[in-house]
C-alpha atoms as a PDB file:
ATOM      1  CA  UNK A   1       7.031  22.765  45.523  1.00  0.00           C
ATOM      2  CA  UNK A   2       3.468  25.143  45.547  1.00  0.00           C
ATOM      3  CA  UNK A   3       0.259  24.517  43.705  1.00  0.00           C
ATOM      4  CA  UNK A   4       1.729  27.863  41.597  1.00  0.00           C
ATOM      5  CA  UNK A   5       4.532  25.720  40.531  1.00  0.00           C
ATOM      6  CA  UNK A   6       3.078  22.524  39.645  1.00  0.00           C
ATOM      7  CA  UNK A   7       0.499  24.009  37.860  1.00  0.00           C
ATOM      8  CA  UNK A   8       3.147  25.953  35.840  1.00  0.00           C
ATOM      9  CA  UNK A   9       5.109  22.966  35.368  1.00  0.00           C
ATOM     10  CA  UNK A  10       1.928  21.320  34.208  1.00  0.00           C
ATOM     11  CA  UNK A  11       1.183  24.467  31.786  1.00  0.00           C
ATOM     12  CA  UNK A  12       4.374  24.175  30.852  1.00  0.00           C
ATOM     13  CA  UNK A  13       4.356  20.109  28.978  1.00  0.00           C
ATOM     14  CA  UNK A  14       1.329  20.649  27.471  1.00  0.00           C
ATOM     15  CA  UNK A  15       2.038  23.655  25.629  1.00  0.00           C
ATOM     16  CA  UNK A  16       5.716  22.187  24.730  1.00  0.00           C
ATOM     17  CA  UNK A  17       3.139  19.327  23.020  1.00  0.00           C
ATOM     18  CA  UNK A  18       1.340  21.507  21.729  1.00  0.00           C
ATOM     19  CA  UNK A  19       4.266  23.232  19.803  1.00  0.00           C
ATOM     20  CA  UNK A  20       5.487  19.179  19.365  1.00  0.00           C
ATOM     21  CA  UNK A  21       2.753  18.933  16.868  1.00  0.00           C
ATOM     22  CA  UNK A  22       2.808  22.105  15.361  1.00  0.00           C
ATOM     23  CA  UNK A  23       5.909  21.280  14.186  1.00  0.00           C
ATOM     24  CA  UNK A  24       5.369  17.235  13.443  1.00  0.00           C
ATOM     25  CA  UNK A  25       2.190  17.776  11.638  1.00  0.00           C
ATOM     26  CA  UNK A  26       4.062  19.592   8.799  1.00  0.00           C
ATOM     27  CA  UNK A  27       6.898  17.606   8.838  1.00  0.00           C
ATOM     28  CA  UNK A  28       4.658  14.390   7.852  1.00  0.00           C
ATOM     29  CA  UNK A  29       2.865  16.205   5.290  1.00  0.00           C
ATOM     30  CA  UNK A  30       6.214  17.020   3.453  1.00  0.00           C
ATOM     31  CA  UNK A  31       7.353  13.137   3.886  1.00  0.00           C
ATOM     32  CA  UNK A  32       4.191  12.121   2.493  1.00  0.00           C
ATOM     33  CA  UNK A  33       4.596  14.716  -0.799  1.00  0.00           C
ATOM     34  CA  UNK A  34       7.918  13.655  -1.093  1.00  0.00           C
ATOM     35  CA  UNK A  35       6.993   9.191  -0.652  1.00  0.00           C
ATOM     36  CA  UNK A  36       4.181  10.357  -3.372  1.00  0.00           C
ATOM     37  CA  UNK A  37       6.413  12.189  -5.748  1.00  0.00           C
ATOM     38  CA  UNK A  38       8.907   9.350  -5.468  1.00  0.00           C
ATOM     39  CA  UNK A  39       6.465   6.568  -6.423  1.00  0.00           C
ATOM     40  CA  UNK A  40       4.979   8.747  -8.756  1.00  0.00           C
ATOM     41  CA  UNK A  41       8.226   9.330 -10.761  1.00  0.00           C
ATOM     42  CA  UNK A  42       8.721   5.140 -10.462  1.00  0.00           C
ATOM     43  CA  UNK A  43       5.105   4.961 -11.469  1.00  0.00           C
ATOM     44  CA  UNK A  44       6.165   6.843 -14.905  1.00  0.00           C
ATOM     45  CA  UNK A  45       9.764   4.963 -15.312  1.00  0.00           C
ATOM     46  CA  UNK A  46       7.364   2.047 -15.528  1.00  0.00           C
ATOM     47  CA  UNK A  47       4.713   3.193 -17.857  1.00  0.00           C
ATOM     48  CA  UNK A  48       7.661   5.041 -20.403  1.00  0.00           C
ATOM     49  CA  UNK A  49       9.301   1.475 -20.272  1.00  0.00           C
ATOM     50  CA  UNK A  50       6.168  -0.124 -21.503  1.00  0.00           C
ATOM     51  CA  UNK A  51       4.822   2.536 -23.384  1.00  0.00           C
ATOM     52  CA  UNK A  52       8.188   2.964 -25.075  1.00  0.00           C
ATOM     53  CA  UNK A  53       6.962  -0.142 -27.028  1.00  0.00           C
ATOM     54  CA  UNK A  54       4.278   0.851 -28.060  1.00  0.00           C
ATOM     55  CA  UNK A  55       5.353   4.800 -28.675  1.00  0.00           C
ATOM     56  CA  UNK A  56       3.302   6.181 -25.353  1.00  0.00           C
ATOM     57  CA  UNK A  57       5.748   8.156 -23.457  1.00  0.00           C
ATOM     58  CA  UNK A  58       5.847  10.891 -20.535  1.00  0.00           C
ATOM     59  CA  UNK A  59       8.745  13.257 -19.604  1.00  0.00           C
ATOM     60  CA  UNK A  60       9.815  12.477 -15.800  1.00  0.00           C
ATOM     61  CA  UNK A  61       9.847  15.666 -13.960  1.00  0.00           C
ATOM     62  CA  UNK A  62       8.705  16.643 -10.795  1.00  0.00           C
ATOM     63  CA  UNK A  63       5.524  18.474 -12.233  1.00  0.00           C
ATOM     64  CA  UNK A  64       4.577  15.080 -13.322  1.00  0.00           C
ATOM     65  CA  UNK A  65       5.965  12.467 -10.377  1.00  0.00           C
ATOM     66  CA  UNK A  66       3.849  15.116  -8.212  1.00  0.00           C
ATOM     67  CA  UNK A  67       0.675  14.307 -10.191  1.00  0.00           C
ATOM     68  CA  UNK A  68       1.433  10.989 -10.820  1.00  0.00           C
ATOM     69  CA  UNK A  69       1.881  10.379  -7.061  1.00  0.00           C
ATOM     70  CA  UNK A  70      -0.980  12.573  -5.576  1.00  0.00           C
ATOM     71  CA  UNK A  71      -3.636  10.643  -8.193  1.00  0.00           C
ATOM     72  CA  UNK A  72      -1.732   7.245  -9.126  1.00  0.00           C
ATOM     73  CA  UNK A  73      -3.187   5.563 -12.122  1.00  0.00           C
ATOM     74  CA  UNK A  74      -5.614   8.255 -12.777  1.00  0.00           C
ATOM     75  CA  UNK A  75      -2.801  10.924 -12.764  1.00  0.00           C
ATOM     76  CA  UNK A  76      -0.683   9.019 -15.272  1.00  0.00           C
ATOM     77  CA  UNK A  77      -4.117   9.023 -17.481  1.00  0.00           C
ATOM     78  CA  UNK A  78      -4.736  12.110 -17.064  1.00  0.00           C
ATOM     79  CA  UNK A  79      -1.077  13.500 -18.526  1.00  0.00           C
ATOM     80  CA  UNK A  80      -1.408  10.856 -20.890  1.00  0.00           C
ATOM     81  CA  UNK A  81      -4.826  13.554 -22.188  1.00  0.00           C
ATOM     82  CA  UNK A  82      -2.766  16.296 -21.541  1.00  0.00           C
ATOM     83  CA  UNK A  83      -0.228  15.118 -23.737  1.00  0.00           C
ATOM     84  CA  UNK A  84      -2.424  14.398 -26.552  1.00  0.00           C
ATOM     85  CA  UNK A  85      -4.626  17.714 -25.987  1.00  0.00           C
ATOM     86  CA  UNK A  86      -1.291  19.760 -25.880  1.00  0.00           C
END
């Protein structure tokens, strides 16, 4: 085994880690849309079961477990505006 050879073998691992993480980076963004939307739409079962009581409730679609999971609280306050502005 050459220099050459090694050194192409070398060239060779990092730039199949570079393409690793090209395609990992993505692929955790997507999971971590997806764990936000979820807990977003659980986020709004919970606030239309207490708010049901009191006549506050939100639809639950993803439009909403999307906001309500990228902002939390904040995002279930702000619909809550949009709601009433709308």
């Amino acid at each position: 085994m050459g220099a050459s050879t090694l050194l192409a073998f070398i060239f060779g691992l990092f730039l199949l880690y570079i393409i690793g993480l090209l395609l990992v980076i993505p692929i955790k963004i997507i999971g971590k849309l997806i764990v936000n939307g979820l807990l977003g739409g659980l986020l709004l079962l919970f606030f239309n079961l207490i708010g049901g009581l009191v006549g506050l409730t939100l639809a639950i679609n993803p439009v909403n477990a999307i906001i309500a999971g990228f902002l939390g609280i904040p995002g279930v306050i702000l619909l809550l505006i949009l709601k009433a502005v709308l």
